[in-house]
PDB file of N, CA and C in Angstrom:
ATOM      1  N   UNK A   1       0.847  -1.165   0.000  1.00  0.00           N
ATOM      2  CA  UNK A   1       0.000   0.000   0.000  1.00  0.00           C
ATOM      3  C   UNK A   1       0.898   1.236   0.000  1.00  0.00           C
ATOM      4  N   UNK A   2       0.626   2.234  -0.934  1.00  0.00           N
ATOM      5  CA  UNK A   2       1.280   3.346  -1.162  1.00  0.00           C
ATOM      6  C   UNK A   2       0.189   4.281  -0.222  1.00  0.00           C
ATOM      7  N   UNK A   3       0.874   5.026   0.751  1.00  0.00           N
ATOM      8  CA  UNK A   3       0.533   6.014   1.762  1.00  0.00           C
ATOM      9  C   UNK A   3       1.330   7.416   1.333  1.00  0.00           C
ATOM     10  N   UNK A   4       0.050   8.473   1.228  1.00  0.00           N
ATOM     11  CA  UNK A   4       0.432  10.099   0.407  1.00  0.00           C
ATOM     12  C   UNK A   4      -0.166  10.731   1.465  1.00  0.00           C
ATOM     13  N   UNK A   5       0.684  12.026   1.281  1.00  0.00           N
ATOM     14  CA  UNK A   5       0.099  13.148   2.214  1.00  0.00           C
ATOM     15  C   UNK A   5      -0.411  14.256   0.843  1.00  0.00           C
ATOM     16  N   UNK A   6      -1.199  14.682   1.429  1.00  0.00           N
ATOM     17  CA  UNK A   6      -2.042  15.165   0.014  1.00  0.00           C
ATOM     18  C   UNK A   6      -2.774  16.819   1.001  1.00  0.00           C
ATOM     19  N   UNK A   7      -2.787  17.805  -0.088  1.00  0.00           N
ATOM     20  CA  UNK A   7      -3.238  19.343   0.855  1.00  0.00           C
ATOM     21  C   UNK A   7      -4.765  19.711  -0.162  1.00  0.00           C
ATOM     22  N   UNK A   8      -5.230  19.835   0.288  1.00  0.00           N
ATOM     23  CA  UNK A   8      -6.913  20.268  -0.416  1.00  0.00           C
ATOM     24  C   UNK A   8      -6.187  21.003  -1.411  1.00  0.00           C
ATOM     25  N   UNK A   9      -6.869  20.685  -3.062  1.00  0.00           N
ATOM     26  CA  UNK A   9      -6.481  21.151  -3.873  1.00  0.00           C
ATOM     27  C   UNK A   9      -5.515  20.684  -4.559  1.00  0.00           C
ATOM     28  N   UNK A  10      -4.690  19.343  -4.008  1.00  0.00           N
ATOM     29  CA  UNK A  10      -3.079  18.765  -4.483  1.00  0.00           C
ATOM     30  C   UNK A  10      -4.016  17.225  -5.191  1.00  0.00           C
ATOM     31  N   UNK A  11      -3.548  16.960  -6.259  1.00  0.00           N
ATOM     32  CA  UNK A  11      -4.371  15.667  -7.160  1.00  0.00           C
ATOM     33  C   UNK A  11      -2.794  14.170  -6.604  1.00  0.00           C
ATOM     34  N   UNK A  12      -3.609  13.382  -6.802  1.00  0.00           N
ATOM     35  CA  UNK A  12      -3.115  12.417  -6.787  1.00  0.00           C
ATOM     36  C   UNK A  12      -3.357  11.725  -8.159  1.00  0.00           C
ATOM     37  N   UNK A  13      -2.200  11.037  -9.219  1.00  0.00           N
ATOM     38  CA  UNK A  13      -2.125  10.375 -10.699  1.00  0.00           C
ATOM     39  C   UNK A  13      -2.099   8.596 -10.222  1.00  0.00           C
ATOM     40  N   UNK A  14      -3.126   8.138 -11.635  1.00  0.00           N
ATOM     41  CA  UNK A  14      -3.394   6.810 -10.990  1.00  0.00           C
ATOM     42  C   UNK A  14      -2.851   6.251 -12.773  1.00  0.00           C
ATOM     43  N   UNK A  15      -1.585   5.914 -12.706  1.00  0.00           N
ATOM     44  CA  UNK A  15      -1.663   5.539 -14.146  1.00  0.00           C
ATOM     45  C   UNK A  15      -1.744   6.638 -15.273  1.00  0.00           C
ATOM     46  N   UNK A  16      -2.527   6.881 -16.337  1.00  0.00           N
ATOM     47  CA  UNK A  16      -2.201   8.014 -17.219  1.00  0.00           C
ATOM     48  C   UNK A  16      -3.747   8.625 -17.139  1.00  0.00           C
ATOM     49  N   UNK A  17      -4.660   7.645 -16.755  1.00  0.00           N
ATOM     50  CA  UNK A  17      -6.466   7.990 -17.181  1.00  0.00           C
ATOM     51  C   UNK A  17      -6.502   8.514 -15.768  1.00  0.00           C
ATOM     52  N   UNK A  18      -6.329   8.336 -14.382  1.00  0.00           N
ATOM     53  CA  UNK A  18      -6.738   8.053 -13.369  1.00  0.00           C
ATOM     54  C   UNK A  18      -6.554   9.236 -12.643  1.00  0.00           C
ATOM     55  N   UNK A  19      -7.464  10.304 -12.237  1.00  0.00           N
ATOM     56  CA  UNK A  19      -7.064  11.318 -11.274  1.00  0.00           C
ATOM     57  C   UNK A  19      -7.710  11.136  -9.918  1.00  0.00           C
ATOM     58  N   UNK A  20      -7.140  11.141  -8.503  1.00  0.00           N
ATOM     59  CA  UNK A  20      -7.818  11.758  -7.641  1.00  0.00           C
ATOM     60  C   UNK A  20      -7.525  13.198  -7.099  1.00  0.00           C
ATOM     61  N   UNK A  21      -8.273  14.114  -6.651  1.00  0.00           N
ATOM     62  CA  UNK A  21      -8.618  14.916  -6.374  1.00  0.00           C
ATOM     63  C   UNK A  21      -8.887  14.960  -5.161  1.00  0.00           C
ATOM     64  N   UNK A  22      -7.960  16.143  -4.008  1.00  0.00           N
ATOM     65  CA  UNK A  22      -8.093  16.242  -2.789  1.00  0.00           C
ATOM     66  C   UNK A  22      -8.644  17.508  -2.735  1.00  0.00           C
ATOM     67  N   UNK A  23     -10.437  17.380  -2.593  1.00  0.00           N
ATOM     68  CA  UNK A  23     -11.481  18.737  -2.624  1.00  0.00           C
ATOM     69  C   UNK A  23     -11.383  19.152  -1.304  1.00  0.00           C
ATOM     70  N   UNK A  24     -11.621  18.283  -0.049  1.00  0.00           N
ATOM     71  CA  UNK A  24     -11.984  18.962   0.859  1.00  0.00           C
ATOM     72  C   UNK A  24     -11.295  18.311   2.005  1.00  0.00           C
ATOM     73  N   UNK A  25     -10.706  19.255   3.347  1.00  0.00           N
ATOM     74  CA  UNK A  25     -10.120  18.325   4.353  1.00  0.00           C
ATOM     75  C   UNK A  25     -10.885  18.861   5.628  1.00  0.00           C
ATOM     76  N   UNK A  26     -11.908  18.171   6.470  1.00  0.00           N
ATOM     77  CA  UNK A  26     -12.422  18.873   7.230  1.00  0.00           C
ATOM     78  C   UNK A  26     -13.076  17.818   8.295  1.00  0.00           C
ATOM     79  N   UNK A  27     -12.693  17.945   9.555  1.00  0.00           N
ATOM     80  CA  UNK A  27     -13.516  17.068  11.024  1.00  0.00           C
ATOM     81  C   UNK A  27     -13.341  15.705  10.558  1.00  0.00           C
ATOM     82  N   UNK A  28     -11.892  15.413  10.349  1.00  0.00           N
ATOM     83  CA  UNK A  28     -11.878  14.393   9.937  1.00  0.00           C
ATOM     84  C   UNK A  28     -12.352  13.575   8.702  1.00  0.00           C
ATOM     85  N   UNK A  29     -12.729  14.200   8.126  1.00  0.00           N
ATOM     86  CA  UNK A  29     -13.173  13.547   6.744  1.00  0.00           C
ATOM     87  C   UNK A  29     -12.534  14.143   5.704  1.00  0.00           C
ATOM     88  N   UNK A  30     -12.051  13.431   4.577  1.00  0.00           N
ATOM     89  CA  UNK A  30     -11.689  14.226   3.043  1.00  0.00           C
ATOM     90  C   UNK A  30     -12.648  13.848   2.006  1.00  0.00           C
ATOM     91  N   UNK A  31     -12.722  15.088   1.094  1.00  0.00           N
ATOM     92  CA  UNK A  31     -13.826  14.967   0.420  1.00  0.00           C
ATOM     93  C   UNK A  31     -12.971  14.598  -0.800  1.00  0.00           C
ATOM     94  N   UNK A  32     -13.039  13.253  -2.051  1.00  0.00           N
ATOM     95  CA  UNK A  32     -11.884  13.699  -3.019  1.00  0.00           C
ATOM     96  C   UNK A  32     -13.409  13.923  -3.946  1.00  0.00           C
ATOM     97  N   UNK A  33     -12.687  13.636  -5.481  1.00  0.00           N
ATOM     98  CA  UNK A  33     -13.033  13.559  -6.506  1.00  0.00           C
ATOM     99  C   UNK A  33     -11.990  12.902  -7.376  1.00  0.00           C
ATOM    100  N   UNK A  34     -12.874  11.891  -8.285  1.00  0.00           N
ATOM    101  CA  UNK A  34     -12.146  11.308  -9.506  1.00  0.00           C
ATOM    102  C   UNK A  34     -11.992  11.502 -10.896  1.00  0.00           C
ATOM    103  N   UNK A  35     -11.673  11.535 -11.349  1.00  0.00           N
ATOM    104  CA  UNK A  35     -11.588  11.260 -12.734  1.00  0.00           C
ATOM    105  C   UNK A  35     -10.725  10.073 -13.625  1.00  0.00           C
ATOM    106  N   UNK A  36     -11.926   9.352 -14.117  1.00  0.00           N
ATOM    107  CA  UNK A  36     -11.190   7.763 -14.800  1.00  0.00           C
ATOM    108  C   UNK A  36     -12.188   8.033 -15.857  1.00  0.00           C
ATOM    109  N   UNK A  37     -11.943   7.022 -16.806  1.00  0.00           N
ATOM    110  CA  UNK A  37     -12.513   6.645 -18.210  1.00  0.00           C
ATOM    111  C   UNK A  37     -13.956   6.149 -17.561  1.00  0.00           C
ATOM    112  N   UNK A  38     -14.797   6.392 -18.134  1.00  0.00           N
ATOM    113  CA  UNK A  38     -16.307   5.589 -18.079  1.00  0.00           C
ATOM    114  C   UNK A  38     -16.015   3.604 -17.792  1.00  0.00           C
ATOM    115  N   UNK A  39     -15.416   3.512 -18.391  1.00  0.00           N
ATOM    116  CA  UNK A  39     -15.375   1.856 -18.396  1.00  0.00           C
ATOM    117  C   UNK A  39     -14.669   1.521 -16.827  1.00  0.00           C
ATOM    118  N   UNK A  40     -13.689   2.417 -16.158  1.00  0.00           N
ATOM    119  CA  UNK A  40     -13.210   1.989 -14.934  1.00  0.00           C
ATOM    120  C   UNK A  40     -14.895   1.968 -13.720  1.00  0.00           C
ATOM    121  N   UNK A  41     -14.921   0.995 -13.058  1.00  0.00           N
ATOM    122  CA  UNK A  41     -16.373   0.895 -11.636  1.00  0.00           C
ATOM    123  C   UNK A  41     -15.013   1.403 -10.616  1.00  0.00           C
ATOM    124  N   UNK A  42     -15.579   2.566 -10.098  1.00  0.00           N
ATOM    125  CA  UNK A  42     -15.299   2.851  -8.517  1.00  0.00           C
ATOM    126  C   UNK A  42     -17.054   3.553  -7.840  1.00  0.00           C
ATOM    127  N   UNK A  43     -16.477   2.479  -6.853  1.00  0.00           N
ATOM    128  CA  UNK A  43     -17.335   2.568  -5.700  1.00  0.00           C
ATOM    129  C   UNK A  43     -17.041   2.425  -4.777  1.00  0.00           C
ATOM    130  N   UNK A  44     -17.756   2.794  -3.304  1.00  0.00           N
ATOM    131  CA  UNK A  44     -17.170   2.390  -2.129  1.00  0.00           C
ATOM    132  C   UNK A  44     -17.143   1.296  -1.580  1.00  0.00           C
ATOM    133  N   UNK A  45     -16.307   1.236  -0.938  1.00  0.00           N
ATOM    134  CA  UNK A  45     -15.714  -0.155  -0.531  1.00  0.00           C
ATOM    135  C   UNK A  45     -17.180  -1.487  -0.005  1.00  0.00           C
ATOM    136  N   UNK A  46     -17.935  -0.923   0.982  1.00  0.00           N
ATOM    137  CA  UNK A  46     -19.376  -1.475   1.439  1.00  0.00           C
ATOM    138  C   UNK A  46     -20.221  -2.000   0.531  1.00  0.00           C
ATOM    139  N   UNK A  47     -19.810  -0.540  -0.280  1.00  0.00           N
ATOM    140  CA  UNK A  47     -21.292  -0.934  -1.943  1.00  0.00           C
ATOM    141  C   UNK A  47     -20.510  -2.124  -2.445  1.00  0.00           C
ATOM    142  N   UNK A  48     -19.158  -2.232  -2.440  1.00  0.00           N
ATOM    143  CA  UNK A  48     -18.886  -2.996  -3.845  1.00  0.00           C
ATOM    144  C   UNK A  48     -18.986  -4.558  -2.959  1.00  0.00           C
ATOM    145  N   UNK A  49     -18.821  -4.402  -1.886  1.00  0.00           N
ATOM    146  CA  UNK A  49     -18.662  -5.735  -0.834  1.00  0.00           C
ATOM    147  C   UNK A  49     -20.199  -6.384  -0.777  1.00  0.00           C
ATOM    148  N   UNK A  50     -21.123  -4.969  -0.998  1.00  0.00           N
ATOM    149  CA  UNK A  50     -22.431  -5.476  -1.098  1.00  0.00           C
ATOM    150  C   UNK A  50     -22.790  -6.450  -2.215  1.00  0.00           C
ATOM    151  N   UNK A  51     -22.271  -5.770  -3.816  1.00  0.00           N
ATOM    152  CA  UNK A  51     -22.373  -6.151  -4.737  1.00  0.00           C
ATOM    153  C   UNK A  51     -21.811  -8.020  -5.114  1.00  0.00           C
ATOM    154  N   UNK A  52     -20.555  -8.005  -4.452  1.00  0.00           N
ATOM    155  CA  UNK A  52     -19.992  -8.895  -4.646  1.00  0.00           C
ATOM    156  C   UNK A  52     -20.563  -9.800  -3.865  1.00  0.00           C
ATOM    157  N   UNK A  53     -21.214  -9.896  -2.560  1.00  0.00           N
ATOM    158  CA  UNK A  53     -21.977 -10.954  -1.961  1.00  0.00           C
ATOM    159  C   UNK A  53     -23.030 -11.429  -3.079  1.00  0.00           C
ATOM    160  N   UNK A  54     -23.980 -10.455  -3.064  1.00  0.00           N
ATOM    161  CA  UNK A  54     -24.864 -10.692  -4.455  1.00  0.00           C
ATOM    162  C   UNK A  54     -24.859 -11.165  -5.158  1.00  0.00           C
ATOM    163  N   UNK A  55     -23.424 -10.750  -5.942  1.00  0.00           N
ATOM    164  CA  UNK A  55     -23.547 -11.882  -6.738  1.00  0.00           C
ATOM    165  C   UNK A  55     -22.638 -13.505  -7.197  1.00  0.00           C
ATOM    166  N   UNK A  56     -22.248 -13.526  -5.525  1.00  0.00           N
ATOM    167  CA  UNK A  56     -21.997 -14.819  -5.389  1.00  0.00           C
ATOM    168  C   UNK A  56     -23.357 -15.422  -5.197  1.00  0.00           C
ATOM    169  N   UNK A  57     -24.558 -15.089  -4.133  1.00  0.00           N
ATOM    170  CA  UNK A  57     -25.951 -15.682  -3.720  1.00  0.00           C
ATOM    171  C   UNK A  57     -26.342 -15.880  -4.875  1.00  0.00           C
ATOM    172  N   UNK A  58     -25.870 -15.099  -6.273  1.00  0.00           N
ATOM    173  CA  UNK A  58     -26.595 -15.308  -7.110  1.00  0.00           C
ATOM    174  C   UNK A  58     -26.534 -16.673  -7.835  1.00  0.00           C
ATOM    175  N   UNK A  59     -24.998 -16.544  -8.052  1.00  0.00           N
ATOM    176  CA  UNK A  59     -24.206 -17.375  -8.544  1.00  0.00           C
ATOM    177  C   UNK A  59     -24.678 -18.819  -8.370  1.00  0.00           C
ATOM    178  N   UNK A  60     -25.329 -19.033  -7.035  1.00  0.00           N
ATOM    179  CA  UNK A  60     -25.198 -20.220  -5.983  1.00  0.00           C
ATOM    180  C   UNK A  60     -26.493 -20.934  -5.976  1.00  0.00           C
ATOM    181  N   UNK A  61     -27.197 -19.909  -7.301  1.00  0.00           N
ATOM    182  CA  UNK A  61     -29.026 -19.775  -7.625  1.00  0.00           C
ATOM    183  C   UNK A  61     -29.657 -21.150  -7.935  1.00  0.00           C
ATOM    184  N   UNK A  62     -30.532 -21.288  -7.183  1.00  0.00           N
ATOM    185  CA  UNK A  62     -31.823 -22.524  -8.076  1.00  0.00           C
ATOM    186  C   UNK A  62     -31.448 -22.612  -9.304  1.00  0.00           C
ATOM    187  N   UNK A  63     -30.583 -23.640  -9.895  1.00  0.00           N
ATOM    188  CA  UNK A  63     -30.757 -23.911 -11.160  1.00  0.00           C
ATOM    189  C   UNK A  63     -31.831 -24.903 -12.000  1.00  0.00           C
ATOM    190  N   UNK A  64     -32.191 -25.586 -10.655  1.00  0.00           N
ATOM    191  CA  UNK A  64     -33.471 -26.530 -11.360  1.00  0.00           C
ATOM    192  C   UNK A  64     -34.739 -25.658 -11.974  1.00  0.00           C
ATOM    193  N   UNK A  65     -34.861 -24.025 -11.700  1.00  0.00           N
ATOM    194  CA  UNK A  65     -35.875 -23.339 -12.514  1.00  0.00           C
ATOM    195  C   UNK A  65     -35.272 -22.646 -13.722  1.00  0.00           C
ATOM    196  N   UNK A  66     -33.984 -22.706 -14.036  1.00  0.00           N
ATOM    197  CA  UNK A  66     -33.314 -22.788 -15.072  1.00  0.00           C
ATOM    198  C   UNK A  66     -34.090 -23.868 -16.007  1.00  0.00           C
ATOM    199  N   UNK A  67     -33.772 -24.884 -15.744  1.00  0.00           N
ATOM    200  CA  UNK A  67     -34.252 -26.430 -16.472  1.00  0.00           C
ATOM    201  C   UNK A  67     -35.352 -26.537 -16.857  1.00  0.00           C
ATOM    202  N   UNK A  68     -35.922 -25.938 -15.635  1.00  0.00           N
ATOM    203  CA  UNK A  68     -37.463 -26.271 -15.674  1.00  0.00           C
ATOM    204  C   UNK A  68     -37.881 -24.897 -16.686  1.00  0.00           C
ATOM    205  N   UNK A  69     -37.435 -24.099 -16.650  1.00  0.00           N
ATOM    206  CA  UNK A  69     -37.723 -22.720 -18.037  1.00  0.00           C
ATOM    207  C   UNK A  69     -37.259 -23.224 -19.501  1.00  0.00           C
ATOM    208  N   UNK A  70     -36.513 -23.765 -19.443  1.00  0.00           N
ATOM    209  CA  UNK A  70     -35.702 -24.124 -20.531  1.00  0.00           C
ATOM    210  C   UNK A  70     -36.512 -25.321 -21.158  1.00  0.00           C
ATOM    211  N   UNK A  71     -36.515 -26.233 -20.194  1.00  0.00           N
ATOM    212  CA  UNK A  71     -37.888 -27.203 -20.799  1.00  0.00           C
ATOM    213  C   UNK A  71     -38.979 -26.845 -21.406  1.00  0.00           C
ATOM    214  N   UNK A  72     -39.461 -25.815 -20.419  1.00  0.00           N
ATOM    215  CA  UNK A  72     -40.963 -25.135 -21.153  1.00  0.00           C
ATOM    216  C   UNK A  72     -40.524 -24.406 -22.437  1.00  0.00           C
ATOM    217  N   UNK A  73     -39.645 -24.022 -22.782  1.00  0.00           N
ATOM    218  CA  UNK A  73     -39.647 -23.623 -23.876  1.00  0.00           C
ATOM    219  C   UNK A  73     -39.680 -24.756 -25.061  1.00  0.00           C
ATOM    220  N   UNK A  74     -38.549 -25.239 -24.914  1.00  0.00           N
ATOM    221  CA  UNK A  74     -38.590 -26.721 -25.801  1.00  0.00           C
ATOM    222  C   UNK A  74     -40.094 -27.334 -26.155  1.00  0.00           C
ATOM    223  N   UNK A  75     -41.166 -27.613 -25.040  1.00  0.00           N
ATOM    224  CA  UNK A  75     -42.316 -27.753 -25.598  1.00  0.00           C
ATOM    225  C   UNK A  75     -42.871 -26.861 -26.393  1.00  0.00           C
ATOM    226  N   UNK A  76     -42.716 -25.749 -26.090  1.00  0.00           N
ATOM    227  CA  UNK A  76     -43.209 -24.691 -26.745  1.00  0.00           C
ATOM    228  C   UNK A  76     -43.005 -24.363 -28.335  1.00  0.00           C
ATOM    229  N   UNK A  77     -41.558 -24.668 -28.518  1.00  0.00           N
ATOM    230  CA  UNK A  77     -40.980 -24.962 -29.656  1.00  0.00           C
ATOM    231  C   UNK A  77     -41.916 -26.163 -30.584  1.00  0.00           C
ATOM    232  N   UNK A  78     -41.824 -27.205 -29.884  1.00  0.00           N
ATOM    233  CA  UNK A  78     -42.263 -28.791 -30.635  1.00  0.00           C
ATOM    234  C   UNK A  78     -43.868 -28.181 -30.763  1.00  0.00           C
ATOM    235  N   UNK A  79     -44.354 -28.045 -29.928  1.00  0.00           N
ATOM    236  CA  UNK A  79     -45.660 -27.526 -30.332  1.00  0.00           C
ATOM    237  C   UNK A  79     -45.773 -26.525 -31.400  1.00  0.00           C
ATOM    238  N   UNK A  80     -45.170 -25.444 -31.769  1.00  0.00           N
ATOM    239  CA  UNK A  80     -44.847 -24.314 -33.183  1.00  0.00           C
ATOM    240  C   UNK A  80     -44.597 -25.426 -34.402  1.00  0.00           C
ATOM    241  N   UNK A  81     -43.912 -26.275 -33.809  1.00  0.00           N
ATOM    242  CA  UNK A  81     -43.589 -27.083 -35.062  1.00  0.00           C
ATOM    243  C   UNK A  81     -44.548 -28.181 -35.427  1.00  0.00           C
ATOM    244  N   UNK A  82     -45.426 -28.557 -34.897  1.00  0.00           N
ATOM    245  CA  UNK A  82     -46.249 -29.674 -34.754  1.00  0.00           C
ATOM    246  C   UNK A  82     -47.139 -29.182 -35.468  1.00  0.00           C
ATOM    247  N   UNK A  83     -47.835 -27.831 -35.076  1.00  0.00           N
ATOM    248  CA  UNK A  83     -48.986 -26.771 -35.512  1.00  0.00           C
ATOM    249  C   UNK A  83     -48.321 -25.862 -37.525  1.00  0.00           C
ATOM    250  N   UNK A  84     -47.413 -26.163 -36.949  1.00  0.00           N
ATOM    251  CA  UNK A  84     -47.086 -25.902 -39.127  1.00  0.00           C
ATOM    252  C   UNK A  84     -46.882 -26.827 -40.008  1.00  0.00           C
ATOM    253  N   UNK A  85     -47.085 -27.897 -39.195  1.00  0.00           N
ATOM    254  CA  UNK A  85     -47.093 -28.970 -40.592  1.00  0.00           C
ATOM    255  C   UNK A  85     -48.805 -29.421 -40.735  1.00  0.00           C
TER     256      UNK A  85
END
């Protein structure tokens, strides 16, 4: 971990796309701002910890209503085809 001392108003370079921005220093809190390409995700650390549980639970999903969707279609199919001949 790279540790900076940074003065409201002083940017921090992340690579060539990557800016942070030291807006505000106040009661303990700093306010930054970024600037990255659209395609980079920053979020905070909680949100993204949120995200990533998610979508492991997701991951970990009922697949037997997978099957069972996927089946119904297949009839659905044979029946289209049954009904045009």
């Amino acid at each position: 971990m790279l540790i900076l001392s940074r003065k409201t108003g002083e940017v921090i370079k992340i690579g060539d796309q990557i800016a942070v921005h030291v807006i505000e220093i106040s009661k303990g809190f700093v306010k930054i701002g970024i600037d990255a390409p659209g395609n980079v995700k920053i979020l905070r650390e909680e949100v993204y910890e949120r995200v990533r549980a998610e979508n492991i639970e997701a991951a970990k999903g009922n697949v037997s209503g997978l099957f069972k969707a996927a089946g119904m279609l297949k009839v659905k199919d044979v029946q289209k085809a049954e009904n045009k001949e």
